[in-house]
N, C-alpha and C. Protein backbone atom coordinates (compact mmCIF):
# COMPACT_ATOMS: atom_id res chain seq x y z
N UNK A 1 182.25 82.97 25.28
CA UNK A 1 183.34 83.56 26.02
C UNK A 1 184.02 82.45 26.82
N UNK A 2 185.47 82.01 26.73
CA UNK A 2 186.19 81.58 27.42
C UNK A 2 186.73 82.19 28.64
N UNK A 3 186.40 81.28 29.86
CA UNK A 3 187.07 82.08 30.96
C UNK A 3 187.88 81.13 31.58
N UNK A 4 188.52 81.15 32.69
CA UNK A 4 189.92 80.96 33.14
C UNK A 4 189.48 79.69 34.10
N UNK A 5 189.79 78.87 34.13
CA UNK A 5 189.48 77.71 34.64
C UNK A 5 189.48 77.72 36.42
N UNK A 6 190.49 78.72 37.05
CA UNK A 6 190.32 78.60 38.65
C UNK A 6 189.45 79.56 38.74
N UNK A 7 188.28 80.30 37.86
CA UNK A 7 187.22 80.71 38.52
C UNK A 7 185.88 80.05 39.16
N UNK A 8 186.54 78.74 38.70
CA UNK A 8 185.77 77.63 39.02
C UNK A 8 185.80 77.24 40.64
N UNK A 9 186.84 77.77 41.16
CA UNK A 9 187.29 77.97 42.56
C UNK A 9 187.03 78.75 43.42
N UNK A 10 185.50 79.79 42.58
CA UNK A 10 185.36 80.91 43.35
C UNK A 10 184.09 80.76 44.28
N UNK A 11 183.94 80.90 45.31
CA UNK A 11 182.48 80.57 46.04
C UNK A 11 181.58 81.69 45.96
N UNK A 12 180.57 81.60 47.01
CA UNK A 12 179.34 82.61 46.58
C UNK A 12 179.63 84.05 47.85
N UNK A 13 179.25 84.89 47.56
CA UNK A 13 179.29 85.88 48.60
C UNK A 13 178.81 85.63 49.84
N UNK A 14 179.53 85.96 51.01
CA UNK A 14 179.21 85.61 52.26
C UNK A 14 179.08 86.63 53.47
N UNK A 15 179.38 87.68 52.68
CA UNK A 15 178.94 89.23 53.57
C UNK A 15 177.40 88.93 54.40
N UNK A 16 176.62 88.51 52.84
CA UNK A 16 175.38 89.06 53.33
C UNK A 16 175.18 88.01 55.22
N UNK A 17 175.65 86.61 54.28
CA UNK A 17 175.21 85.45 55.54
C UNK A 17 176.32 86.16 57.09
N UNK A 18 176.82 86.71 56.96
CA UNK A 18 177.84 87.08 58.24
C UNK A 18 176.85 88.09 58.80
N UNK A 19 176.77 89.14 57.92
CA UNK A 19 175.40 90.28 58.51
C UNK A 19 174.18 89.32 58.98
N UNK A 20 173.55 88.71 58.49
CA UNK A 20 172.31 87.43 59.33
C UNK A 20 172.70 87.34 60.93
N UNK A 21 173.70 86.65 60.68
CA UNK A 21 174.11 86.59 61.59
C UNK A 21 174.33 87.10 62.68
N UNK A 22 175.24 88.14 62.51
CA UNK A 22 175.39 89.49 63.74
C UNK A 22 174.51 89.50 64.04
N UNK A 23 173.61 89.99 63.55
CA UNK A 23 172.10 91.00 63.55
C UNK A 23 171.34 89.12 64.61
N UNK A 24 171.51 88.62 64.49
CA UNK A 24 170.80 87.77 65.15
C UNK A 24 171.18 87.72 66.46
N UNK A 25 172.84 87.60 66.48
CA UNK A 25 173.58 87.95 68.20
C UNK A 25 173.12 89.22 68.64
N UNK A 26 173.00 90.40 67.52
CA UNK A 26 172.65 91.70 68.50
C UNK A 26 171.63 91.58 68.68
N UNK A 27 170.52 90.57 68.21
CA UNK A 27 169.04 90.63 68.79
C UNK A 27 169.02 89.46 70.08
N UNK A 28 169.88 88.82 70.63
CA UNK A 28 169.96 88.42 71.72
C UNK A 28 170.62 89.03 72.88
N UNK A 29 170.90 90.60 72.01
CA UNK A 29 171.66 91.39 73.50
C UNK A 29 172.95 91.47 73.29
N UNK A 30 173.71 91.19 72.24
CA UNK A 30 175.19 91.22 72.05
C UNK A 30 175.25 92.54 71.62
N UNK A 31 176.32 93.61 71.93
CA UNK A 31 176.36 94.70 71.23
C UNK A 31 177.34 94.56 69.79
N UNK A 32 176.91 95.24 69.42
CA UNK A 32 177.53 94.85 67.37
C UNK A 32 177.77 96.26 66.74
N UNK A 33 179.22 96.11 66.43
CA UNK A 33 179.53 97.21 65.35
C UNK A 33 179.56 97.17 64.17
N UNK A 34 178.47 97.43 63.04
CA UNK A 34 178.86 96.69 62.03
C UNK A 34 179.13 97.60 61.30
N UNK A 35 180.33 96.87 60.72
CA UNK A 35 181.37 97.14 59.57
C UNK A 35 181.99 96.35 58.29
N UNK A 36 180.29 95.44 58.28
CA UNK A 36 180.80 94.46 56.77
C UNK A 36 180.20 95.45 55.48
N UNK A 37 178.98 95.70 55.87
CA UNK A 37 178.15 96.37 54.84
C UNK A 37 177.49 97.91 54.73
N UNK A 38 177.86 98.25 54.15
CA UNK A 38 177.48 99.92 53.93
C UNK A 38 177.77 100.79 54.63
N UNK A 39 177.47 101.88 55.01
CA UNK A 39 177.99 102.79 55.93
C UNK A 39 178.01 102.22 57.46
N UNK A 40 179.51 103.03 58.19
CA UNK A 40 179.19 102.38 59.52
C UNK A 40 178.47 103.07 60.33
N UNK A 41 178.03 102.64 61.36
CA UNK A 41 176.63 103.13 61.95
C UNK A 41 177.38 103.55 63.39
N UNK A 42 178.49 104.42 63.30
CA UNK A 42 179.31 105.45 64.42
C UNK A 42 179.63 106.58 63.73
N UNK A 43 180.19 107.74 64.36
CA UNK A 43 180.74 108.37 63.75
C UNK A 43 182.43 108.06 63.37
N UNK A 44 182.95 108.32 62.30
CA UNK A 44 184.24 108.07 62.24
C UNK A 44 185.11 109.31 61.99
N UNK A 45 186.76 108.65 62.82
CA UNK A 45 187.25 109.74 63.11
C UNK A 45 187.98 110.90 62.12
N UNK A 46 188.05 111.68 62.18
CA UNK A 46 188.57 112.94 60.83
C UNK A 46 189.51 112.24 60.59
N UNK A 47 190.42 112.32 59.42
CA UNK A 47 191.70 111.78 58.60
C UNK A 47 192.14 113.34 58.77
N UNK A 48 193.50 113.24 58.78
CA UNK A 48 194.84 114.14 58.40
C UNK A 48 195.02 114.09 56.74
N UNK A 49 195.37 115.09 56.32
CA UNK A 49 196.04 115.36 54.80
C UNK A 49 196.70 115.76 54.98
């Protein structure tokens, strides 16, 4: 399979290393909303149709 040469330009996922992270400030007492990965952990507000 031939693929497209600027995928060569693509880096590695960095969600996970940003979540490490947080999670390391909120274990020094920082409060953290997180909203990179999976459900958010508030309630969110109703939408209009």
């Amino acid at each position: 399979m031939k693929l497209a040469k600027n995928l060569e330009n693509l880096g590695t996922e960095t969600a996970f290393s940003v979540l490490a992270e947080a999670k390391k400030l909120e274990a020094q007492g920082n409060p953290m909303i997180h909203m990179g990965l999976g459900q958010p952990d508030f309630k969110t507000p109703k939408t209009r149709s």
